[in-house]
PDB file of N, CA and C in Angstrom:
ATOM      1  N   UNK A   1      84.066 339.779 257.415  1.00  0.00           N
ATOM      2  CA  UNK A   1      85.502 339.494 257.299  1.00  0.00           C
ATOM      3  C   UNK A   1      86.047 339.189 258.682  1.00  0.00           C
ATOM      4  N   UNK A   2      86.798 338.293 258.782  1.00  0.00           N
ATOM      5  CA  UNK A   2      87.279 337.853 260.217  1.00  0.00           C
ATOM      6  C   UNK A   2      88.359 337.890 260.439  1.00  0.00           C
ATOM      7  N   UNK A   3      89.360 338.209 259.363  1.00  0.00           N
ATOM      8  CA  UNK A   3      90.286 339.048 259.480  1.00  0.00           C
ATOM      9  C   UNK A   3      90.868 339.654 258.738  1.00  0.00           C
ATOM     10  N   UNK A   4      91.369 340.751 258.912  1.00  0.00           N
ATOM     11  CA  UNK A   4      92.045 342.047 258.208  1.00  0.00           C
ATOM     12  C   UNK A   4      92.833 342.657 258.122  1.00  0.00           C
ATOM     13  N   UNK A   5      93.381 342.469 256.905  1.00  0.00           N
ATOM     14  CA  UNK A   5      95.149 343.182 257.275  1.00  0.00           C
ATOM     15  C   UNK A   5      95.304 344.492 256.947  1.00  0.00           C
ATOM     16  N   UNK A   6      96.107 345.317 257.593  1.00  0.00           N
ATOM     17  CA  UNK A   6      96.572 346.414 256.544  1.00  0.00           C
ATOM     18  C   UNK A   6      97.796 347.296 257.393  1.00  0.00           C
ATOM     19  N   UNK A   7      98.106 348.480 256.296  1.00  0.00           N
ATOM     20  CA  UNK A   7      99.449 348.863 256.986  1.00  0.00           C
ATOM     21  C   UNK A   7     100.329 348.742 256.301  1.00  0.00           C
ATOM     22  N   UNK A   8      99.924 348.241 254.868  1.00  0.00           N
ATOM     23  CA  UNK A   8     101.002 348.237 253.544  1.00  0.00           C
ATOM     24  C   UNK A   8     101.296 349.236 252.932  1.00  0.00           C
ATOM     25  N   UNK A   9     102.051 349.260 252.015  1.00  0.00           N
ATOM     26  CA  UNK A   9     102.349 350.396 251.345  1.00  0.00           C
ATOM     27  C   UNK A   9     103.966 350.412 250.672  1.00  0.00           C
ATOM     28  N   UNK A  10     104.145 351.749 250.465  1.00  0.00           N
ATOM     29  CA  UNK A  10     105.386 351.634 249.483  1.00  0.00           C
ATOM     30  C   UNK A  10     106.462 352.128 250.327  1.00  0.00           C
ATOM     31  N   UNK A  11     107.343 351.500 250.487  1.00  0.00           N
ATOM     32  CA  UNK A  11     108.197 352.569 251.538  1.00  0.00           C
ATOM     33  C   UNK A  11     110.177 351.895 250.347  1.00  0.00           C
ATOM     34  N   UNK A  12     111.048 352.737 251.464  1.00  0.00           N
ATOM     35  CA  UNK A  12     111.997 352.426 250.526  1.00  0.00           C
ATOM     36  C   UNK A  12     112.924 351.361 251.458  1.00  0.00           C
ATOM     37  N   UNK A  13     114.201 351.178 250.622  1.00  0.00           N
ATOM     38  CA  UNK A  13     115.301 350.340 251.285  1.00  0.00           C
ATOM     39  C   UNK A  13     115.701 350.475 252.817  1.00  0.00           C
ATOM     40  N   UNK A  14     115.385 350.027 254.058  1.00  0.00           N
ATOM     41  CA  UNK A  14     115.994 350.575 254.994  1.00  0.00           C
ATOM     42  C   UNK A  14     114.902 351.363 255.848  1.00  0.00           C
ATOM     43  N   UNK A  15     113.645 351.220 255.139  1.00  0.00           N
ATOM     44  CA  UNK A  15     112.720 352.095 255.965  1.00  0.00           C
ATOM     45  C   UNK A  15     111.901 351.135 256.788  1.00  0.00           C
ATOM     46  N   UNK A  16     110.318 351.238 257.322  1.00  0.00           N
ATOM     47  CA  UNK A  16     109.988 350.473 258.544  1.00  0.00           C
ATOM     48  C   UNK A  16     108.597 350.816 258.169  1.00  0.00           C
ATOM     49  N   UNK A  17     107.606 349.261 258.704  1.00  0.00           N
ATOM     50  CA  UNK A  17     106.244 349.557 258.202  1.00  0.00           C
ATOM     51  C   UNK A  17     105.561 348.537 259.491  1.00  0.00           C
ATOM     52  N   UNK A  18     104.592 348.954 259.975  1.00  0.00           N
ATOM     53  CA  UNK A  18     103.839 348.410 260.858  1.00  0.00           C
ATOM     54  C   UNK A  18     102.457 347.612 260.311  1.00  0.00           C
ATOM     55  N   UNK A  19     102.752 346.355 260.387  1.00  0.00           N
ATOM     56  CA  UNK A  19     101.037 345.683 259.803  1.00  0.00           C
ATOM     57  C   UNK A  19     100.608 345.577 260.736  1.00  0.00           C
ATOM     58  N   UNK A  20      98.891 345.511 260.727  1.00  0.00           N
ATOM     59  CA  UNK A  20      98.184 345.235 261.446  1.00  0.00           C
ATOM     60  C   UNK A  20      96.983 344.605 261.255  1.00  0.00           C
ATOM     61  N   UNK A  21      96.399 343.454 262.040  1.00  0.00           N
ATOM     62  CA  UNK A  21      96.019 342.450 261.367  1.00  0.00           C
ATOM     63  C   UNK A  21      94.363 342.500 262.564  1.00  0.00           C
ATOM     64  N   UNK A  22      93.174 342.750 262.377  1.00  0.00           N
ATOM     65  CA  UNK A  22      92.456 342.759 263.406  1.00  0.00           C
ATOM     66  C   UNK A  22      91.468 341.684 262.841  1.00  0.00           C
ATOM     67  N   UNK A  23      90.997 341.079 264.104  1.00  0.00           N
ATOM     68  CA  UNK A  23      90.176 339.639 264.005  1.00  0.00           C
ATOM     69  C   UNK A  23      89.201 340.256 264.618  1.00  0.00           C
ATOM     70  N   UNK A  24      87.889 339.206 264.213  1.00  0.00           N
ATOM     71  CA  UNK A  24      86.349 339.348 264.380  1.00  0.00           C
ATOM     72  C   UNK A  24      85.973 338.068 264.816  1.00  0.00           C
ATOM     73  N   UNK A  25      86.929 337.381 265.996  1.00  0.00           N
ATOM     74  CA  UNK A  25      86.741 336.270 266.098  1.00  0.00           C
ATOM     75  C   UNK A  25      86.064 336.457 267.678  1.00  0.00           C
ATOM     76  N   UNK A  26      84.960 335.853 268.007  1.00  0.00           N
ATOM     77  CA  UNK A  26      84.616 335.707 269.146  1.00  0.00           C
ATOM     78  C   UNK A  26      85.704 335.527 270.273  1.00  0.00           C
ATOM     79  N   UNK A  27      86.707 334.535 269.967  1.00  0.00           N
ATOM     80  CA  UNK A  27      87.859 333.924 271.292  1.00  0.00           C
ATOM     81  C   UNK A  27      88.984 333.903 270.183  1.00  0.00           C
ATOM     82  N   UNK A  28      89.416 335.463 270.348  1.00  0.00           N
ATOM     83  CA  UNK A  28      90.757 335.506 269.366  1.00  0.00           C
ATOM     84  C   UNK A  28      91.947 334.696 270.630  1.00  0.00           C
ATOM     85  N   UNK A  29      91.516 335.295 271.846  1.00  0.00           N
ATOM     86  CA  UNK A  29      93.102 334.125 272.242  1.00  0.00           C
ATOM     87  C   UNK A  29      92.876 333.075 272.879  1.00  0.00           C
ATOM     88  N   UNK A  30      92.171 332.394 272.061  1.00  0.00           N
ATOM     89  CA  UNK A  30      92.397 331.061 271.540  1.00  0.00           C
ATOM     90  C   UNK A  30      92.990 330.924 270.231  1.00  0.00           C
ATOM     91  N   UNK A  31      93.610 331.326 269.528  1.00  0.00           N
ATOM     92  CA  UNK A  31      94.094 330.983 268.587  1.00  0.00           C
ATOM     93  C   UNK A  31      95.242 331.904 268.345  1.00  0.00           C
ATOM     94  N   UNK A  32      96.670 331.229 267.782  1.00  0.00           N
ATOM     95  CA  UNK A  32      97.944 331.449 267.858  1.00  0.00           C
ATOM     96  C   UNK A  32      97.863 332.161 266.419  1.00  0.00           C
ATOM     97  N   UNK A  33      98.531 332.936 266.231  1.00  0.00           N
ATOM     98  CA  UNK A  33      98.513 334.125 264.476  1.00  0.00           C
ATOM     99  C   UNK A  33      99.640 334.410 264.241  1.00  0.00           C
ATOM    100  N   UNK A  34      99.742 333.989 263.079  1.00  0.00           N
ATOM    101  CA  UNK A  34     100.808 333.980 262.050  1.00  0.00           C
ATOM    102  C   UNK A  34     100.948 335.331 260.572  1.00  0.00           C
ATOM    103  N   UNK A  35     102.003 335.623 260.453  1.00  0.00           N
ATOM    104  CA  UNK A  35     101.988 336.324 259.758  1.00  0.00           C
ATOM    105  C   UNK A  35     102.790 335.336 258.218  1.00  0.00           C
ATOM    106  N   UNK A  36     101.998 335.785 257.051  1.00  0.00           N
ATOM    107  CA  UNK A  36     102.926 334.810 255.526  1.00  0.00           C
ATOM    108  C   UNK A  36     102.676 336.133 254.728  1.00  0.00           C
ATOM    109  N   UNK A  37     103.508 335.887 253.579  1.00  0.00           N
ATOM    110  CA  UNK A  37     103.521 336.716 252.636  1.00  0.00           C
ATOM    111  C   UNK A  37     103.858 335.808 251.351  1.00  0.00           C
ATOM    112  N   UNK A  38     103.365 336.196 250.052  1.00  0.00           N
ATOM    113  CA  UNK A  38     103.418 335.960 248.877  1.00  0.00           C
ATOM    114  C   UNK A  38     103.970 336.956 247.843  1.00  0.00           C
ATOM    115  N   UNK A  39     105.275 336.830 247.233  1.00  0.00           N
ATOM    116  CA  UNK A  39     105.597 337.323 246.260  1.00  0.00           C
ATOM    117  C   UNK A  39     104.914 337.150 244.978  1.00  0.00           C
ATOM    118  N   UNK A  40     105.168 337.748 243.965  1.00  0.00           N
ATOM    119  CA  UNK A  40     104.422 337.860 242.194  1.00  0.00           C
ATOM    120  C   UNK A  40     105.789 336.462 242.017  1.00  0.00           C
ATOM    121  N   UNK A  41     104.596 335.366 241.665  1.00  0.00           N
ATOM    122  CA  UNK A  41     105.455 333.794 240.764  1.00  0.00           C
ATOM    123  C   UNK A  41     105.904 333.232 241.838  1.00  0.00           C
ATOM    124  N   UNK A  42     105.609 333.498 243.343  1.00  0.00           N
ATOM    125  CA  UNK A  42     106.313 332.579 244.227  1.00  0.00           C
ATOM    126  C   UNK A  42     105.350 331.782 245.017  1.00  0.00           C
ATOM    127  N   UNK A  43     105.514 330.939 245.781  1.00  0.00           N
ATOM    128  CA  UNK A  43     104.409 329.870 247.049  1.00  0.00           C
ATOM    129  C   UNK A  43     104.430 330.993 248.065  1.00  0.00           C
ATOM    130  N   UNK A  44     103.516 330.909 248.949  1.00  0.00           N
ATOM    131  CA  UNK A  44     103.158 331.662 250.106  1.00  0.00           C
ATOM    132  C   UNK A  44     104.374 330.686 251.184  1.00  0.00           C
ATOM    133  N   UNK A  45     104.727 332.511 251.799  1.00  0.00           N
ATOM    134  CA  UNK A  45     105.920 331.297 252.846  1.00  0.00           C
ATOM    135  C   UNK A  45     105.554 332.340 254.539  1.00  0.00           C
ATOM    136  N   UNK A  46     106.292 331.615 255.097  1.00  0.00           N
ATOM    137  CA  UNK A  46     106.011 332.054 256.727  1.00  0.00           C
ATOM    138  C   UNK A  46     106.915 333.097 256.655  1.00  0.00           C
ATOM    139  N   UNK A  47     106.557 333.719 257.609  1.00  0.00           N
ATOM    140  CA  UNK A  47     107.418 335.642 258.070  1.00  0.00           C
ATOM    141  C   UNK A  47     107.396 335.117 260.229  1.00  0.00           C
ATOM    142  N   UNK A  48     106.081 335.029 260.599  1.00  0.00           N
ATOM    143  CA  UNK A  48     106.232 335.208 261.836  1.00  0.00           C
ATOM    144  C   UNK A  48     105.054 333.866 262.493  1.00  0.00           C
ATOM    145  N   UNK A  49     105.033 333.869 263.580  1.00  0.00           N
ATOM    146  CA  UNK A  49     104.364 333.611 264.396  1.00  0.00           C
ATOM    147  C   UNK A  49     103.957 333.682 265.972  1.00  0.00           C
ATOM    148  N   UNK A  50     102.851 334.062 266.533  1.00  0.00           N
ATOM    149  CA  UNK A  50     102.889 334.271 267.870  1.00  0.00           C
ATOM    150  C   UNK A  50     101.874 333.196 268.755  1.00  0.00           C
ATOM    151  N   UNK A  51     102.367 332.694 269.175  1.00  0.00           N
ATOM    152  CA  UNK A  51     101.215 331.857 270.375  1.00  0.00           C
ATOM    153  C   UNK A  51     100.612 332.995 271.053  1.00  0.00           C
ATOM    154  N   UNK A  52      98.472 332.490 271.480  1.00  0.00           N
ATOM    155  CA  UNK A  52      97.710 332.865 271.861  1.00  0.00           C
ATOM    156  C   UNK A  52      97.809 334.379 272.971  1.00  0.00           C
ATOM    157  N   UNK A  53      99.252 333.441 273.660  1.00  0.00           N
ATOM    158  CA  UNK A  53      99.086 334.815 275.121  1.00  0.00           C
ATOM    159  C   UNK A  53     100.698 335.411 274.696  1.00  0.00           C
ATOM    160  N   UNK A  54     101.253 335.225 273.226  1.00  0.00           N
ATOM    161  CA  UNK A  54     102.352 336.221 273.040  1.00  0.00           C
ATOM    162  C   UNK A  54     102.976 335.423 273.995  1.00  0.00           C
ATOM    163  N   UNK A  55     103.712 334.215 274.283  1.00  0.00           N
ATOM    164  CA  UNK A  55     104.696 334.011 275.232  1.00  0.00           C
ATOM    165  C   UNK A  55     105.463 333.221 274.485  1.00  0.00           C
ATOM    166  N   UNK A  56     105.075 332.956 273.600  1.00  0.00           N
ATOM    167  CA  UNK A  56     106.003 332.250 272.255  1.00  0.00           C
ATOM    168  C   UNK A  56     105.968 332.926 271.216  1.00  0.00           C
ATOM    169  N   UNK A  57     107.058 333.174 270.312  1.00  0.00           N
ATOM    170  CA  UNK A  57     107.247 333.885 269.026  1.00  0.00           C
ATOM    171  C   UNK A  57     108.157 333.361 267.984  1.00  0.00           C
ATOM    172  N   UNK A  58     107.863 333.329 266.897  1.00  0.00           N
ATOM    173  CA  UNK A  58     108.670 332.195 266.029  1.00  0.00           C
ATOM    174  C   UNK A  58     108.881 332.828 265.037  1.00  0.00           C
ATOM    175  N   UNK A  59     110.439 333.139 263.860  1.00  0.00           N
ATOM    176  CA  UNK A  59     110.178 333.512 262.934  1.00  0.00           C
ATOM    177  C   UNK A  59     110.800 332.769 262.082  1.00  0.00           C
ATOM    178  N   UNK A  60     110.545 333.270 260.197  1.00  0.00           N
ATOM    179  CA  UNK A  60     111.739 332.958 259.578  1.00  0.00           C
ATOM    180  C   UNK A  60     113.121 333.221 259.806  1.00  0.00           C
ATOM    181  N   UNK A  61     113.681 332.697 259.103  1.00  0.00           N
ATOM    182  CA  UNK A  61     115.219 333.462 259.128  1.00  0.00           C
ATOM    183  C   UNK A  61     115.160 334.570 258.683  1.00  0.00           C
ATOM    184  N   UNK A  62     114.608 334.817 257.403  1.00  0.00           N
ATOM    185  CA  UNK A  62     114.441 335.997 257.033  1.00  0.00           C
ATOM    186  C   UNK A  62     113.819 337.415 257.436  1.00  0.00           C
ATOM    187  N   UNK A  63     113.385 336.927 258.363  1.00  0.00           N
ATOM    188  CA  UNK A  63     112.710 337.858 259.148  1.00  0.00           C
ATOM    189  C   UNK A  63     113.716 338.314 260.490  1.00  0.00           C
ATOM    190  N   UNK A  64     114.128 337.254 261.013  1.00  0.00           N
ATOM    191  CA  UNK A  64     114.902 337.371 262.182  1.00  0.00           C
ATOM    192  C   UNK A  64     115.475 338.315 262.756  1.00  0.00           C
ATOM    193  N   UNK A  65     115.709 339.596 263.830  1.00  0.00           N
ATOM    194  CA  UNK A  65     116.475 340.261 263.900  1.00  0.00           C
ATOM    195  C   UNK A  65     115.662 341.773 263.160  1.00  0.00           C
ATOM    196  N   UNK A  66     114.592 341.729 262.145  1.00  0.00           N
ATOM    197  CA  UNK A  66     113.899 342.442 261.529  1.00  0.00           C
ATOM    198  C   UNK A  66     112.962 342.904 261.674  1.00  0.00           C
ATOM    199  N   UNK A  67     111.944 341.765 261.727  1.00  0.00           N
ATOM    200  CA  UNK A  67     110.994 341.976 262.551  1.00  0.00           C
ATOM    201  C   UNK A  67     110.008 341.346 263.492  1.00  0.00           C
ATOM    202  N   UNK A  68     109.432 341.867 264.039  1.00  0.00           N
ATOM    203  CA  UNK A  68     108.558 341.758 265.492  1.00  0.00           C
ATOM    204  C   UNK A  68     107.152 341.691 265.808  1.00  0.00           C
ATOM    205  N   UNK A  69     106.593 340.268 265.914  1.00  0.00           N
ATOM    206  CA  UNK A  69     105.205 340.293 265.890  1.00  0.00           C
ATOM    207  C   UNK A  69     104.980 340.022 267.331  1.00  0.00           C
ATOM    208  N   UNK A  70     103.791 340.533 267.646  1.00  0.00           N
ATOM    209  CA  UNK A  70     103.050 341.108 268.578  1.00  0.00           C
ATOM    210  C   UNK A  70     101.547 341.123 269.072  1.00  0.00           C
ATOM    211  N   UNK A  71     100.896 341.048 269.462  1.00  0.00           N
ATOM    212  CA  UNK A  71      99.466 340.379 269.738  1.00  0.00           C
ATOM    213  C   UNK A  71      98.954 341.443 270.568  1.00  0.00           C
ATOM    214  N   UNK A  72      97.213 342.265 270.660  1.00  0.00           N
ATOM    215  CA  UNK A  72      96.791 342.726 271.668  1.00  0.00           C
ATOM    216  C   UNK A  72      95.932 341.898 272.061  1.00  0.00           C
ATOM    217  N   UNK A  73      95.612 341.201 272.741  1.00  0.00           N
ATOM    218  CA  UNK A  73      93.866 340.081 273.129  1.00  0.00           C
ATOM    219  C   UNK A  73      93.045 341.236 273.088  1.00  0.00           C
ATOM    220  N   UNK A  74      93.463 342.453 273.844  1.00  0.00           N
ATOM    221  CA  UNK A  74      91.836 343.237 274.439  1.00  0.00           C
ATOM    222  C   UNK A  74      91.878 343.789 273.276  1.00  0.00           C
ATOM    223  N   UNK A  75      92.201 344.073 272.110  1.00  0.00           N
ATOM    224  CA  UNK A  75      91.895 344.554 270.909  1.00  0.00           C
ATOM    225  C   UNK A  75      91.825 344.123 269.590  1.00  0.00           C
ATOM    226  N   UNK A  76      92.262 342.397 270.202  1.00  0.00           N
ATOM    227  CA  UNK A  76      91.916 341.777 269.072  1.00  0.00           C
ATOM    228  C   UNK A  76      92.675 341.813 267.990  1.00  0.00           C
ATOM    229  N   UNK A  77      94.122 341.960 267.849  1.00  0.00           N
ATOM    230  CA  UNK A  77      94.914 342.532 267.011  1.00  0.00           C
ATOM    231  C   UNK A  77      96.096 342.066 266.732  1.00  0.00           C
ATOM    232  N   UNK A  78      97.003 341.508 265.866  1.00  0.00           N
ATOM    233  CA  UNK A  78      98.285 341.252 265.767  1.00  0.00           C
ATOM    234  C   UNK A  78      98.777 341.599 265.157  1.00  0.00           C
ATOM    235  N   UNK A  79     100.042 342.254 265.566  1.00  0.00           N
ATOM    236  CA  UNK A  79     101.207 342.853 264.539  1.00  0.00           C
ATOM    237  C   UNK A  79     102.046 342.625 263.980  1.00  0.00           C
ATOM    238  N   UNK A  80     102.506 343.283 262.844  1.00  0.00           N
ATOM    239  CA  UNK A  80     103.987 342.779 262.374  1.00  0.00           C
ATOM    240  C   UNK A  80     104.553 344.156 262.394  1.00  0.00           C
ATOM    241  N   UNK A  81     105.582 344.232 262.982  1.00  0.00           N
ATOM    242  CA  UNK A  81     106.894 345.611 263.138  1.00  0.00           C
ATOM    243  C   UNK A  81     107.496 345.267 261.926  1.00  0.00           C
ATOM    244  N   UNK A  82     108.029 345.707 260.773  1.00  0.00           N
ATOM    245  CA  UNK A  82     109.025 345.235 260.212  1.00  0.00           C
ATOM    246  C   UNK A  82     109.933 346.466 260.048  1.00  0.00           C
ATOM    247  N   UNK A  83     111.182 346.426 260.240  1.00  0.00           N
ATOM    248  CA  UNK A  83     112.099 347.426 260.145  1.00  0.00           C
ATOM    249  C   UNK A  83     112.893 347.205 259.438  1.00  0.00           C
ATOM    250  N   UNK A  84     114.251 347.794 258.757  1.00  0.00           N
ATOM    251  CA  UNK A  84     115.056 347.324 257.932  1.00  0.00           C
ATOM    252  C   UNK A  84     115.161 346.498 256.525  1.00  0.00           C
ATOM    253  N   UNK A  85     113.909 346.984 255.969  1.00  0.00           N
ATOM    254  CA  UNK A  85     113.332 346.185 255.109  1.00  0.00           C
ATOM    255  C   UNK A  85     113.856 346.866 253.405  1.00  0.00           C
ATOM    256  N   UNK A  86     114.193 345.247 253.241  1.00  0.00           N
ATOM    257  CA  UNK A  86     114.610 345.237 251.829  1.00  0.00           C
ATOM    258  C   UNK A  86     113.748 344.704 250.835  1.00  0.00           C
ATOM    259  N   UNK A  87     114.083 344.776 249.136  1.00  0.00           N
ATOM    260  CA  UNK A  87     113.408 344.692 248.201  1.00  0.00           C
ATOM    261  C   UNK A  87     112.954 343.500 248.111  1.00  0.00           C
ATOM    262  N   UNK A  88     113.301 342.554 248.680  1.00  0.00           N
ATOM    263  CA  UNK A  88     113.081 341.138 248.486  1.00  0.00           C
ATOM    264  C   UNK A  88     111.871 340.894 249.469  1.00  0.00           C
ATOM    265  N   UNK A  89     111.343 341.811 250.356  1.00  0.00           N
ATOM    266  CA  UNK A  89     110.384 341.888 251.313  1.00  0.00           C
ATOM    267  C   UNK A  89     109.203 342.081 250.443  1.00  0.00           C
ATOM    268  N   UNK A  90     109.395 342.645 249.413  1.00  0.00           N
ATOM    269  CA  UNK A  90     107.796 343.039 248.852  1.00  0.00           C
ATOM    270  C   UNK A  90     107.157 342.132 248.232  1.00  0.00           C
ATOM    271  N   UNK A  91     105.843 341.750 248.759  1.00  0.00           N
ATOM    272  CA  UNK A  91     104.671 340.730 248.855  1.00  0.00           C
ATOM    273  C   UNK A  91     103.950 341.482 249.048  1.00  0.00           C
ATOM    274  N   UNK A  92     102.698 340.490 249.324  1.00  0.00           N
ATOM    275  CA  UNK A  92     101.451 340.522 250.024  1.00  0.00           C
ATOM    276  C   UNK A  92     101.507 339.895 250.651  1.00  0.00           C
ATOM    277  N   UNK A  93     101.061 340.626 252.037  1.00  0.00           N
ATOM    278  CA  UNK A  93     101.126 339.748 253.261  1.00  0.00           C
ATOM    279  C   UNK A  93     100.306 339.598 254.238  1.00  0.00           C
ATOM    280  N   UNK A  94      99.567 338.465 254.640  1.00  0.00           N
ATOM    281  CA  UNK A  94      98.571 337.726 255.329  1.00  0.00           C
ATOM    282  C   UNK A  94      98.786 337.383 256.377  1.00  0.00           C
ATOM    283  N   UNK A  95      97.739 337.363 257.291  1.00  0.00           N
ATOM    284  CA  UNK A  95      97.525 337.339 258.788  1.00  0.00           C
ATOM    285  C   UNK A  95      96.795 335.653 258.516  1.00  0.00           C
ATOM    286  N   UNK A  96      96.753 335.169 260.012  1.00  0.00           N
ATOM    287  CA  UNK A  96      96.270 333.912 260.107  1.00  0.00           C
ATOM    288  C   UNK A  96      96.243 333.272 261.382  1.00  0.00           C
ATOM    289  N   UNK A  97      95.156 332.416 261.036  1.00  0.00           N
ATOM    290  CA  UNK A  97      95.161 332.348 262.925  1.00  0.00           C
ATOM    291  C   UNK A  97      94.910 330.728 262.881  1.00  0.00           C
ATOM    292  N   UNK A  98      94.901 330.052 263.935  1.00  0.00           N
ATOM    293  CA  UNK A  98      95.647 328.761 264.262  1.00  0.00           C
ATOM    294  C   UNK A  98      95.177 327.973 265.487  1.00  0.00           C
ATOM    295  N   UNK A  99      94.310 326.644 265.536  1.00  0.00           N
ATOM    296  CA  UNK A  99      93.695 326.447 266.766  1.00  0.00           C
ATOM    297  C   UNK A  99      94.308 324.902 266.766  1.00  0.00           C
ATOM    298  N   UNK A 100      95.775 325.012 267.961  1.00  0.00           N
ATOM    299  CA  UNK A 100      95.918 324.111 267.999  1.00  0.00           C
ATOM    300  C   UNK A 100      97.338 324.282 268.916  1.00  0.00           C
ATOM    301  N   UNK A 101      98.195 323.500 269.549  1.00  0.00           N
ATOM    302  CA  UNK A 101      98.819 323.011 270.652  1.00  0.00           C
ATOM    303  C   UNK A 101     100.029 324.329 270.394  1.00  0.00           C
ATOM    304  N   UNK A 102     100.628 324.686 269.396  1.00  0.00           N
ATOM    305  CA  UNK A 102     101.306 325.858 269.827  1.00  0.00           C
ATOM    306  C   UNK A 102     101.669 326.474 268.193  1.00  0.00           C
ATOM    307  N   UNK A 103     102.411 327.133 267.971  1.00  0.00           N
ATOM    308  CA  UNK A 103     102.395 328.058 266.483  1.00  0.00           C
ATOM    309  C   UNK A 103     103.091 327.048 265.480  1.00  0.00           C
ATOM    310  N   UNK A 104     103.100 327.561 264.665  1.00  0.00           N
ATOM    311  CA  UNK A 104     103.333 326.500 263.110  1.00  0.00           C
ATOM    312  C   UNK A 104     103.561 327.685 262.027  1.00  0.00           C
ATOM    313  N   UNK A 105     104.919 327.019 261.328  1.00  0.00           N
ATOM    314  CA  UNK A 105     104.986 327.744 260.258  1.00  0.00           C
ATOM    315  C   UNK A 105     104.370 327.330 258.883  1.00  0.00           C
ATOM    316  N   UNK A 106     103.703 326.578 259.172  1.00  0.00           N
ATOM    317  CA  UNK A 106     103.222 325.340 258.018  1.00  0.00           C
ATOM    318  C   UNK A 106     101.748 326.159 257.609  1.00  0.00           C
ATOM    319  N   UNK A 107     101.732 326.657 256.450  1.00  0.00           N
ATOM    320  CA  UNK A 107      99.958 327.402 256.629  1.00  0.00           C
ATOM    321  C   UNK A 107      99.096 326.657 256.253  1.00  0.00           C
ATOM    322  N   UNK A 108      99.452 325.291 255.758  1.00  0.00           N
ATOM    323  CA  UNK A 108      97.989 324.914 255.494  1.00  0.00           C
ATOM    324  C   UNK A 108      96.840 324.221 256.865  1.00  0.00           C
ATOM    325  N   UNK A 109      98.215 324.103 257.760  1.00  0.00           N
ATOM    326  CA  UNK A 109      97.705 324.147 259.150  1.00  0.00           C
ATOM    327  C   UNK A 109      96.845 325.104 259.449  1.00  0.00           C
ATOM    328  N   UNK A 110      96.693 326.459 259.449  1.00  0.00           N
ATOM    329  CA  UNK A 110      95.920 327.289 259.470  1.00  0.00           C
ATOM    330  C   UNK A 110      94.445 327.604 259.074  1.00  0.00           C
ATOM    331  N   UNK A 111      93.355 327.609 260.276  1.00  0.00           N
ATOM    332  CA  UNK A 111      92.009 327.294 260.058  1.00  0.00           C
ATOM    333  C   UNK A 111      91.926 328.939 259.041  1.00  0.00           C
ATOM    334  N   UNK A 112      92.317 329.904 259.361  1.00  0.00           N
ATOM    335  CA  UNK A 112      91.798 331.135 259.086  1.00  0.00           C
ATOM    336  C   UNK A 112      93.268 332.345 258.259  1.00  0.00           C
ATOM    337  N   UNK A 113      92.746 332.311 256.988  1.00  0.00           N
ATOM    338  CA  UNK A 113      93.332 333.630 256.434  1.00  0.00           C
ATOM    339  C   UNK A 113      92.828 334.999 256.086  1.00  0.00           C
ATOM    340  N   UNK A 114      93.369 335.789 255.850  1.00  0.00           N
ATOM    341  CA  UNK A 114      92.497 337.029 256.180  1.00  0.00           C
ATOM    342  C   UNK A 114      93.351 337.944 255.040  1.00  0.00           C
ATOM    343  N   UNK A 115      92.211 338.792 254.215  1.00  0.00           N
ATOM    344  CA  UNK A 115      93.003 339.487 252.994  1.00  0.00           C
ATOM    345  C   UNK A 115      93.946 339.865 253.485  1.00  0.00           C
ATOM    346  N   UNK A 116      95.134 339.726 252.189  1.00  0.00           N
ATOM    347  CA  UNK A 116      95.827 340.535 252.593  1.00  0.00           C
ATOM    348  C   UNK A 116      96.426 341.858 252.250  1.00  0.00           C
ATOM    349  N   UNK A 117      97.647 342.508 252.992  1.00  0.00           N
ATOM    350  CA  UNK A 117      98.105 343.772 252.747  1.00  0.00           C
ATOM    351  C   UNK A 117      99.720 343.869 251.599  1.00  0.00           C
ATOM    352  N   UNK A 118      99.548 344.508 250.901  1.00  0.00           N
ATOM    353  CA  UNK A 118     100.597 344.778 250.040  1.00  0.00           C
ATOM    354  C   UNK A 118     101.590 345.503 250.513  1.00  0.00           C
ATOM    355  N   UNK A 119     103.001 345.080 250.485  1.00  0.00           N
ATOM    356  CA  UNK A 119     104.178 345.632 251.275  1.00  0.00           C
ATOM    357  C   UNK A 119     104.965 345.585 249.754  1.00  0.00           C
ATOM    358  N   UNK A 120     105.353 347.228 249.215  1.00  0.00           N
ATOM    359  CA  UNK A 120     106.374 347.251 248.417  1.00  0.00           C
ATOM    360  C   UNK A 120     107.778 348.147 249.023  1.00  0.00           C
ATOM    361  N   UNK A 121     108.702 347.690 248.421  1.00  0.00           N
ATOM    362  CA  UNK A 121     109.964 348.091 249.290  1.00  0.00           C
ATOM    363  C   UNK A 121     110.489 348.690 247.735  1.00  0.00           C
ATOM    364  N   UNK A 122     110.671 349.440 247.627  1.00  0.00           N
ATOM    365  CA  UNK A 122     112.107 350.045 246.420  1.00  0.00           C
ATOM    366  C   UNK A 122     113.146 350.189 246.946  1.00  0.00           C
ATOM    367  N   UNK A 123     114.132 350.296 246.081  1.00  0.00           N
ATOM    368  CA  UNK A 123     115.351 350.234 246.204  1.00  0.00           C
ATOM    369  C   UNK A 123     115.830 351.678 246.105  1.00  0.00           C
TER     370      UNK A 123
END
């Protein structure tokens, strides 16, 4: 597996969940990682993105202000902070990584997806 999400779970309205996404990629920074999520009956849509050395960060709107992705190189790892999280947040949500001139919210751009982690939010 080359990459792996997890860090999901059930939390409630207003509470805060940390994903974490670790790669098995020989030259993880080389490649820029994105965070998407998929609702039950919906298209997979973008949440975040980080260029290679974390000096660029891109999100949805929906995310904006919420939450915070994050990159370690020496551990091979990218995060999603999400705080303040509402019911409309709960998906499954996928890590992804990206070899090419700078981040993209577009996933089919994306060489690499990686199972993903289930984020339920109640109300």
């Amino acid at each position: 597996v080359q990459l792996q999400a997890s860090g999901g779970g059930l939390v409630q309205a207003g509470g805060s969940l940390r994903l974490s996404c670790a790669a098995s990629l020989r030259t993880f920074s080389n490649y820029h990682m994105g965070w998407f999520r998929q609702a039950p009956g919906k298209e997979r849509e973008f949440v975040a993105a980080v260029s290679w050395n974390a000096g660029q960060a891109y999100y949805a709107d929906s995310a904006k202000g919420r939450f915070t992705i994050s990159r370690d190189n020496a551990k091979n790892t990218v995060y999603l902070q999400m705080n303040s999280l509402k019911p409309e947040d709960t998906a499954v949500y996928y890590c992804a990584a990206y070899r090419g001139n700078s981040p993209t919210p577009y996933p089919n751009l994306y060489h690499l997806f990686g199972q993903g982690t289930l984020v339920t939010v109640s109300s």
